[in-house]
Protein backbone atom coordinates (compact mmCIF):
# COMPACT_ATOMS: atom_id res chain seq x y z
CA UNK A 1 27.87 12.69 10.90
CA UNK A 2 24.67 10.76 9.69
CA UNK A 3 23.90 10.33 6.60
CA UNK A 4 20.57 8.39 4.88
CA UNK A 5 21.03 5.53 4.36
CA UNK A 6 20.32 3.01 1.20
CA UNK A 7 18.90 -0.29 2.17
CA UNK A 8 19.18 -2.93 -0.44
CA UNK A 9 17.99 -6.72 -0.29
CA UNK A 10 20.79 -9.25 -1.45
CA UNK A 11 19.23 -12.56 -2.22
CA UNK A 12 20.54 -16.03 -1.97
CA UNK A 13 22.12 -15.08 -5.74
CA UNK A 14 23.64 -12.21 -4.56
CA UNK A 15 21.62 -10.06 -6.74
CA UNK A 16 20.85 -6.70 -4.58
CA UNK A 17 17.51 -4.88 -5.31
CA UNK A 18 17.28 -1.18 -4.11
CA UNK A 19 14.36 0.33 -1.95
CA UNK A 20 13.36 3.74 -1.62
CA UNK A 21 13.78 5.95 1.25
CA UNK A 22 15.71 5.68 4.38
CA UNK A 23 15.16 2.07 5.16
CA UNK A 24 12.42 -0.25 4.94
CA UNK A 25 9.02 -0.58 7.06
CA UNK A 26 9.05 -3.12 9.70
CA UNK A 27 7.41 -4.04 12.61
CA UNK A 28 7.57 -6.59 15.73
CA UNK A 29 10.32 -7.31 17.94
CA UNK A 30 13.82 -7.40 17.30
CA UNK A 31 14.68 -11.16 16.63
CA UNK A 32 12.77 -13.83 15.25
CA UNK A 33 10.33 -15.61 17.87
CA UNK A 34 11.82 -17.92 20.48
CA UNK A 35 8.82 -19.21 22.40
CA UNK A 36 5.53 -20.10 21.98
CA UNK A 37 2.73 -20.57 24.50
CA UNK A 38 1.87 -24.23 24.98
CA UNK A 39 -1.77 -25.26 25.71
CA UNK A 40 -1.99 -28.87 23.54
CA UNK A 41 -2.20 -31.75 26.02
CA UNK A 42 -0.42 -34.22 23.89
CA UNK A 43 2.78 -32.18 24.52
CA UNK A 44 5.34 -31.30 27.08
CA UNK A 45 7.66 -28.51 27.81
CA UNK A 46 8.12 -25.31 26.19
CA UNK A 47 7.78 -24.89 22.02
CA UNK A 48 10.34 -23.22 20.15
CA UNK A 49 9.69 -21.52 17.07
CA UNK A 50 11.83 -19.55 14.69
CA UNK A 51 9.34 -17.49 12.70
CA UNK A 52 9.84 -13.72 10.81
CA UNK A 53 7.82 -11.93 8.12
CA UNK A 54 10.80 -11.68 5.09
CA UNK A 55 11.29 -8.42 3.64
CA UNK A 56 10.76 -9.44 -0.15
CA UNK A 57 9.62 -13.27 -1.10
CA UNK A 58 8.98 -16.07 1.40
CA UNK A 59 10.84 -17.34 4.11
CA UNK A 60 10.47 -20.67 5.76
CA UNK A 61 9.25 -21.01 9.73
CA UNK A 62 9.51 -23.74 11.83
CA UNK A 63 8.25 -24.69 15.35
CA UNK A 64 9.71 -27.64 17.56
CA UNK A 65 7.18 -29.50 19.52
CA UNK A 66 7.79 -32.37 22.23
CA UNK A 67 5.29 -35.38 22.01
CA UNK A 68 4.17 -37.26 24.67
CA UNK A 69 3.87 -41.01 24.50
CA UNK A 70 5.31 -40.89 20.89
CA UNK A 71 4.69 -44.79 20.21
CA UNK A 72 1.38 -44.36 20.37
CA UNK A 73 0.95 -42.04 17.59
CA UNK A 74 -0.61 -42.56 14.35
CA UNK A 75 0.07 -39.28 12.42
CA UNK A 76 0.73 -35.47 12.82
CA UNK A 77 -0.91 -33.15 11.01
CA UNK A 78 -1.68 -28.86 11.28
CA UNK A 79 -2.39 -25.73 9.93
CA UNK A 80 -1.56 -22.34 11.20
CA UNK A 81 -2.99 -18.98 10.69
CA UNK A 82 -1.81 -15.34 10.76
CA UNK A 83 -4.31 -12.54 12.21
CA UNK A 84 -7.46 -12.45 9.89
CA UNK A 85 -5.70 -14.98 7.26
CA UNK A 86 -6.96 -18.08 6.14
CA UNK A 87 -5.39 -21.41 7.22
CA UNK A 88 -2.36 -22.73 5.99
CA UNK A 89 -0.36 -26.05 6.06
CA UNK A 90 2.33 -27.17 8.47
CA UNK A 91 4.41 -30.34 7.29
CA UNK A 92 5.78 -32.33 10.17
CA UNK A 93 8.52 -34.47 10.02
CA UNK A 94 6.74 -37.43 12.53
CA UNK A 95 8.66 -40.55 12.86
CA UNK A 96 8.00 -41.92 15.83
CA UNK A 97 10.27 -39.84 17.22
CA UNK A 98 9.25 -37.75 20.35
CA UNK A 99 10.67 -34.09 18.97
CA UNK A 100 8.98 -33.28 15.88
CA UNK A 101 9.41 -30.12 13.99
CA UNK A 102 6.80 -28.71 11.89
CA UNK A 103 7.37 -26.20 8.43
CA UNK A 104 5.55 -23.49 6.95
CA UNK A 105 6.15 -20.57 4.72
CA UNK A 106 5.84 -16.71 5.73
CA UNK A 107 5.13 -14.17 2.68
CA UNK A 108 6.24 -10.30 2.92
CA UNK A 109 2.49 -9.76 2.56
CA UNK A 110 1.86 -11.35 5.95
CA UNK A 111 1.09 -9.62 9.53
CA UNK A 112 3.51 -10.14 12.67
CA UNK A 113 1.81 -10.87 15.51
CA UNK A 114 0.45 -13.44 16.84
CA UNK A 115 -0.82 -16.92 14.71
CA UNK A 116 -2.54 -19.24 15.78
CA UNK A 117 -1.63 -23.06 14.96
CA UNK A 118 -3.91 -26.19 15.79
CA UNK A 119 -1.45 -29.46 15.66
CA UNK A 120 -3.60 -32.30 15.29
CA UNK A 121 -2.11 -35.43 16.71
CA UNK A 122 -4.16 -39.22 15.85
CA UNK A 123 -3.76 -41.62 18.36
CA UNK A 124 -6.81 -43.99 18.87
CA UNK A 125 -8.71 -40.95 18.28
CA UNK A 126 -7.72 -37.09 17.09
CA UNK A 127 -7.06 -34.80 19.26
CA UNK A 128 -6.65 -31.65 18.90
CA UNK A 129 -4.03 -28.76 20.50
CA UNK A 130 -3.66 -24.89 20.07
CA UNK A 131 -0.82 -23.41 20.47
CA UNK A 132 0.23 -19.11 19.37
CA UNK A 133 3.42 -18.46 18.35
CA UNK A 134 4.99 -15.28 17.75
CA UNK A 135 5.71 -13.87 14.33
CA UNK A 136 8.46 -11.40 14.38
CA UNK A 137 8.33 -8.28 12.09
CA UNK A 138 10.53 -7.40 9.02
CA UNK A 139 14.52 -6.35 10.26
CA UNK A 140 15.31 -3.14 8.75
CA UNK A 141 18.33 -0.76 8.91
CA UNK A 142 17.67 2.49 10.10
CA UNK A 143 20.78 4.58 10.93
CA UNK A 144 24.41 4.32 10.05
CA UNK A 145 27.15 6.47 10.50
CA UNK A 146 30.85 6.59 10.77
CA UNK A 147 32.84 8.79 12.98
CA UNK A 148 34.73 11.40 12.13
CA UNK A 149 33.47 12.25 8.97
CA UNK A 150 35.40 13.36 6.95
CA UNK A 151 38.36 10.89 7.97
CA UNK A 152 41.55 13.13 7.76
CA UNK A 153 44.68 10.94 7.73
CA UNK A 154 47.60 12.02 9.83
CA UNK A 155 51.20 10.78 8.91
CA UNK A 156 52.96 8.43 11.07
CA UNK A 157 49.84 7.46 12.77
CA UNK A 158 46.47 5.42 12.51
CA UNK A 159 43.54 7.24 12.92
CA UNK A 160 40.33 5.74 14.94
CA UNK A 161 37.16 5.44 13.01
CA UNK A 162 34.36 4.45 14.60
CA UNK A 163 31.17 2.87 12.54
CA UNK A 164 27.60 2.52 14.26
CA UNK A 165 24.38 1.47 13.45
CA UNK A 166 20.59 0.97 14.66
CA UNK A 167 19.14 -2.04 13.05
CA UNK A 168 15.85 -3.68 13.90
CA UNK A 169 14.97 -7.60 13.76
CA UNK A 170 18.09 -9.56 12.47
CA UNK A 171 20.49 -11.60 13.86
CA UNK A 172 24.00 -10.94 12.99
CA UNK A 173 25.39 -7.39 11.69
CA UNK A 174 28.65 -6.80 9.93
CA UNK A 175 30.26 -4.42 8.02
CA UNK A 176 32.80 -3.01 5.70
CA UNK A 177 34.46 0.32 4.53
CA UNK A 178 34.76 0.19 0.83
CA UNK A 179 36.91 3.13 -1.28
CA UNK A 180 35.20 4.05 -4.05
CA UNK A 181 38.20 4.94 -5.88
CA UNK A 182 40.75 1.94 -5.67
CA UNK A 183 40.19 -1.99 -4.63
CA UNK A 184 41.42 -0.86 -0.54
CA UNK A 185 38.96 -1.65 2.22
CA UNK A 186 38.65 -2.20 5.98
CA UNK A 187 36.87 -5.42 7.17
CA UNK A 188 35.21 -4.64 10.59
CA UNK A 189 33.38 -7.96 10.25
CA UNK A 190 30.55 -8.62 13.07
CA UNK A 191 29.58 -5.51 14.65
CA UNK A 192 28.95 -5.67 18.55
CA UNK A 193 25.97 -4.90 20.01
CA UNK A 194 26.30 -2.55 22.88
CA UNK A 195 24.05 -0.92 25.54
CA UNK A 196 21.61 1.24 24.18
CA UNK A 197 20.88 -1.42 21.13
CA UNK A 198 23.19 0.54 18.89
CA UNK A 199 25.81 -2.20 17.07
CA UNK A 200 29.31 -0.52 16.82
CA UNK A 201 32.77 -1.65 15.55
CA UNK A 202 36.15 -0.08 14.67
CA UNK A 203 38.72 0.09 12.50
CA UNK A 204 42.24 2.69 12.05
CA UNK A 205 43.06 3.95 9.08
CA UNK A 206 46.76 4.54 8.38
CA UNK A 207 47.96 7.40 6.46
CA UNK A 208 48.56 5.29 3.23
CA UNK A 209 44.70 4.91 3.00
CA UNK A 210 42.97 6.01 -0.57
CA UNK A 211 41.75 9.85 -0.12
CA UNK A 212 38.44 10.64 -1.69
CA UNK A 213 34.96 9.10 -1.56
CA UNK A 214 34.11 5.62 0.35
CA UNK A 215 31.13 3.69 1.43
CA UNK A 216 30.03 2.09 4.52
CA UNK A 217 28.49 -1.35 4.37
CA UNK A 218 25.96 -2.77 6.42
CA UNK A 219 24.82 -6.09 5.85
CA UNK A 220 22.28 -7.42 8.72
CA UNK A 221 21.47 -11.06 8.88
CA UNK A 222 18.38 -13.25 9.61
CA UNK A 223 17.73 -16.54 8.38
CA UNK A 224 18.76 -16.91 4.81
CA UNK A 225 17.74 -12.90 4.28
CA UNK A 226 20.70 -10.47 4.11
CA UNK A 227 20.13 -7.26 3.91
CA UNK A 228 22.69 -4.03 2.93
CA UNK A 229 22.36 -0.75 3.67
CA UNK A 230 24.72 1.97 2.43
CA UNK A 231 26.05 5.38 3.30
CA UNK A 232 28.86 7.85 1.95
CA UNK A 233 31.84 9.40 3.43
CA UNK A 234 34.91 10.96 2.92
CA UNK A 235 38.62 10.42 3.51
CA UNK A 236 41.05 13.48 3.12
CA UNK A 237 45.01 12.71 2.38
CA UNK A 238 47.46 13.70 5.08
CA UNK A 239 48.83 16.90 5.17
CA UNK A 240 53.00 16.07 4.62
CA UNK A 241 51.90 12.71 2.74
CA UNK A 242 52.63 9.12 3.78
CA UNK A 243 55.16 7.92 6.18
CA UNK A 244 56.00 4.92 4.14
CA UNK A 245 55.82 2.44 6.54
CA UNK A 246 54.65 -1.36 5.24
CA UNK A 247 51.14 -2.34 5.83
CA UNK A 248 50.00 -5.07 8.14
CA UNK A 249 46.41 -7.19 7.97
CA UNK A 250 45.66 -10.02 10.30
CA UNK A 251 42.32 -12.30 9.82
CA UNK A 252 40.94 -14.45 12.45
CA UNK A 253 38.47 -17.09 12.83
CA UNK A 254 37.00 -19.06 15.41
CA UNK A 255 33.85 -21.44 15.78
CA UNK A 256 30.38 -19.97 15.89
CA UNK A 257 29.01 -21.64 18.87
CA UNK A 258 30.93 -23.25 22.16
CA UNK A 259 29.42 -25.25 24.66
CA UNK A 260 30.25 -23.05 28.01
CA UNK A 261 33.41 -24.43 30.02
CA UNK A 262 34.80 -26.16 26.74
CA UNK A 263 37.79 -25.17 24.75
CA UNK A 264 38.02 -23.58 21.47
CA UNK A 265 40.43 -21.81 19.14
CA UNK A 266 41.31 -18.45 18.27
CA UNK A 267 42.97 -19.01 14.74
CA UNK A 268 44.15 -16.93 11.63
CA UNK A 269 47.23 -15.14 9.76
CA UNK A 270 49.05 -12.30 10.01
CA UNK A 271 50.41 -10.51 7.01
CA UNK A 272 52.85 -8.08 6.35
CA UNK A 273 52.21 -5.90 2.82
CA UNK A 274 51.44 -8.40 0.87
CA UNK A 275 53.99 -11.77 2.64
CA UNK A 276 53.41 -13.82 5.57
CA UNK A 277 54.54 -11.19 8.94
CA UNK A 278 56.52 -14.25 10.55
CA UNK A 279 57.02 -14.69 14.16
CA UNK A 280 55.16 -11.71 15.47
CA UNK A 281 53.53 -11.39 18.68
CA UNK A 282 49.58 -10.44 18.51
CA UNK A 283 47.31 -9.80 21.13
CA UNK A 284 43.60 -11.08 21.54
CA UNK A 285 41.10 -9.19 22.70
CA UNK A 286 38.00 -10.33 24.48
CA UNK A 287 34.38 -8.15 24.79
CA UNK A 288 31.27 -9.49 26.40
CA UNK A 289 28.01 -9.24 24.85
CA UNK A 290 26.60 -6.31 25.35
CA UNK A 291 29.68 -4.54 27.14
CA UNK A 292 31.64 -1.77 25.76
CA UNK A 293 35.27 -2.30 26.53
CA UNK A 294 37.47 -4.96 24.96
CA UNK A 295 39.86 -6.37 27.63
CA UNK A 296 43.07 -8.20 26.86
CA UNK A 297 43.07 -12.17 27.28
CA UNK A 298 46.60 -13.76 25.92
CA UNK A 299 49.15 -13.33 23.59
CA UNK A 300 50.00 -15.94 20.86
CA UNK A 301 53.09 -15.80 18.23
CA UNK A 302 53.12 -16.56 14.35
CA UNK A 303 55.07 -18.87 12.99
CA UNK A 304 56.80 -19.29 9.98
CA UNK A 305 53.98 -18.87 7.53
CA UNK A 306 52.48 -16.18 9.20
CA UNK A 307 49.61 -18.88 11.12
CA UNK A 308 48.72 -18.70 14.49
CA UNK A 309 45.95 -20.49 16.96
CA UNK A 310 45.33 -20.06 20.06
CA UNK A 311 43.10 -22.52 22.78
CA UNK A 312 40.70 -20.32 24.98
CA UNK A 313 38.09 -21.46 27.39
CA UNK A 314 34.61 -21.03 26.50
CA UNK A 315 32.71 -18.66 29.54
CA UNK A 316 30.26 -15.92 28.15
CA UNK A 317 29.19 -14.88 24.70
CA UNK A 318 31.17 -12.17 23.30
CA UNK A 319 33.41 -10.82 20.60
CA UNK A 320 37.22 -11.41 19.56
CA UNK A 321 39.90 -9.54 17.63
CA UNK A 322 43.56 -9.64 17.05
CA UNK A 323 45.79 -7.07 17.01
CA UNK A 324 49.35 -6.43 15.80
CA UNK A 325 51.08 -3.65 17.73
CA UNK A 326 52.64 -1.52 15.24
CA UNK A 327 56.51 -1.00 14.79
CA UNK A 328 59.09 1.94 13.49
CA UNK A 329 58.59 0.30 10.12
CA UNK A 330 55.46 -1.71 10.11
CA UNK A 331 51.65 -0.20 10.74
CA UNK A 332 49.12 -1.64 13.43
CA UNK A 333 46.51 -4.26 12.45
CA UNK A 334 43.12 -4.94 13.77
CA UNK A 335 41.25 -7.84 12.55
CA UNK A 336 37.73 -7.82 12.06
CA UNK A 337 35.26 -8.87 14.90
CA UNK A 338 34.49 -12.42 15.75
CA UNK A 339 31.19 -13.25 17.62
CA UNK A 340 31.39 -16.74 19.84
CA UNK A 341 27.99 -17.89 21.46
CA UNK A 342 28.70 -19.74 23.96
CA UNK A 343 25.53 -22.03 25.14
């Protein structure tokens, strides 16, 4: 079922702020610009340039630029300017050095689109190169939904629950499902974006889970700018009650980014209630980017304190989780999701 969603600004504070209506007005492409066109004949290669239009505030934008014949420079100065805006500043960090990166500010006032930015580089004499990067729009959540709703707990089993989302312009999506009614909740941590540009992730409720209201979280992620959207459902208690078996969690970790072919590891802790689930056996899981299935990769064991690691080598971007295969007296864990970009 889909349900309107709250979107709600967190800040580098943590303070939220809440919006009106069912999300919040962007436009532009999905992720902040990559590429820039490069016309200036005092540089080589391609420019890079991360660059967004903030929901509320400022953000910062940068471009990278390649010099040639950096000894020979003087200074390096510019100014850039959004579609029917004045000129502004850009501060670059020159040091003789032939990659030089140059700063600006971006208000929530400002136009995506197109800008225009003259870099003026002073040699023997100035000259003078163009260049138009590409200002992305402002990210915005626009559906969310978990499936089924309501959630109706079955005893002596988990039940699937399925959490998607449409989100336009950030980065990195995650999520949580929060009871309203006691301190329980089910970390689904990055959400993986799949075919069709919908992000999805999964979690299994077992039948000791708190009946009554809960909330889905969405928190999507660009730059320092997170934003949260919310949405209510319901769980209903199981018919004949709870089995009674002990709960499991397991957590998991790994690096951000892995340089393709290297090895990396697959790390966390397994726990079972609320003490370390010794020497159990847990599976990792293993989904490309932009797949849809998760396929199994190895098996590692915990040791003593519950710990366990395991070395993997790096091939395509994708996601990870853990599971612990439930028992006659012990429930089934998932951990969250754990994006690797591999480069």
């Amino acid at each position: 079922m889909k349900r309107r969603v709250r979107s709600l600004l967190a800040t580098a504070t943590g303070v939220a702020v809440l919006f009106g209506g069912a999300g919040l007005t962007t436009t532009g492409s999905a992720y902040a610009a990559q590429h820039a066109l490069t016309t200036g004949p005092d540089f080589m290669g391609d420019v890079s340039a991360s660059a967004y239009v903030p929901v509320q505030g400022e953000a910062g934008a940068s471009v990278t630029l390649k010099l040639r014949d950096p000894a020979t420079v003087r200074r390096v100065t510019g100014v850039i300017a959004a579609p029917g805006k004045p000129d502004r500043p850009v501060t670059f960090d020159f040091e003789r050095d032939a990659v030089i990166t140059g700063k600006w500010t971006i208000g929530e006032r400002d136009p995506a689109g197109r800008w225009k930015l003259t870099v003026n580089v002073v040699r023997q004499t100035t000259q003078v190169n163009d260049f138009t990067v590409k200002v992305a729009g402002k990210q915005r959540i626009t559906s969310a939904s978990v499936t089924p709703d309501p959630v109706a707990l079955v005893r002596g089993k988990d039940v699937k629950v399925l959490v998607e989302s449409t989100i336009e312009g950030s980065g990195m999506v995650s999520a949580k499902l929060v009871s309203d009614r006691s301190s329980q909740y089910y970390d689904l941590g990055n959400l993986a974006l799949e075919p069709g540009g919908r992000h999805r992730g999964t979690a299994y409720f077992g039948d000791d889970s708190t009946a009554g209201a809960w909330t889905l979280e969405i928190y999507a992620t660009r730059g320092g700018e997170v934003l949260k959207g919310v949405s209510p459902f319901t769980v209903k208690a199981a018919a004949q009650g709870a089995s009674g078996k002990a709960g499991a969690r397991v957590t998991i970790g790994a690096a951000k980014k892995v340089r393709k072919g290297a090895y990396f590891k697959v790390y966390g802790r397994a726990y079972r209630g609320a003490k370390p689930y010794a020497n159990k056996k847990l599976k990792i899981h293993f989904k490309a980017k932009g797949g849809s299935t998760y396929k199994l990769v190895a098996f590692v064991r915990t040791n003593r304190s519950g710990r366990y690691a395991k070395s993997l080598k790096a091939g395509a971007d994708g996601y990870f989780r853990v599971t612990s295969p439930g028992t006659r007296a012990t429930r089934a864990a998932l951990s969250p999701q754990r994006l690797v970009d591999v480069r």
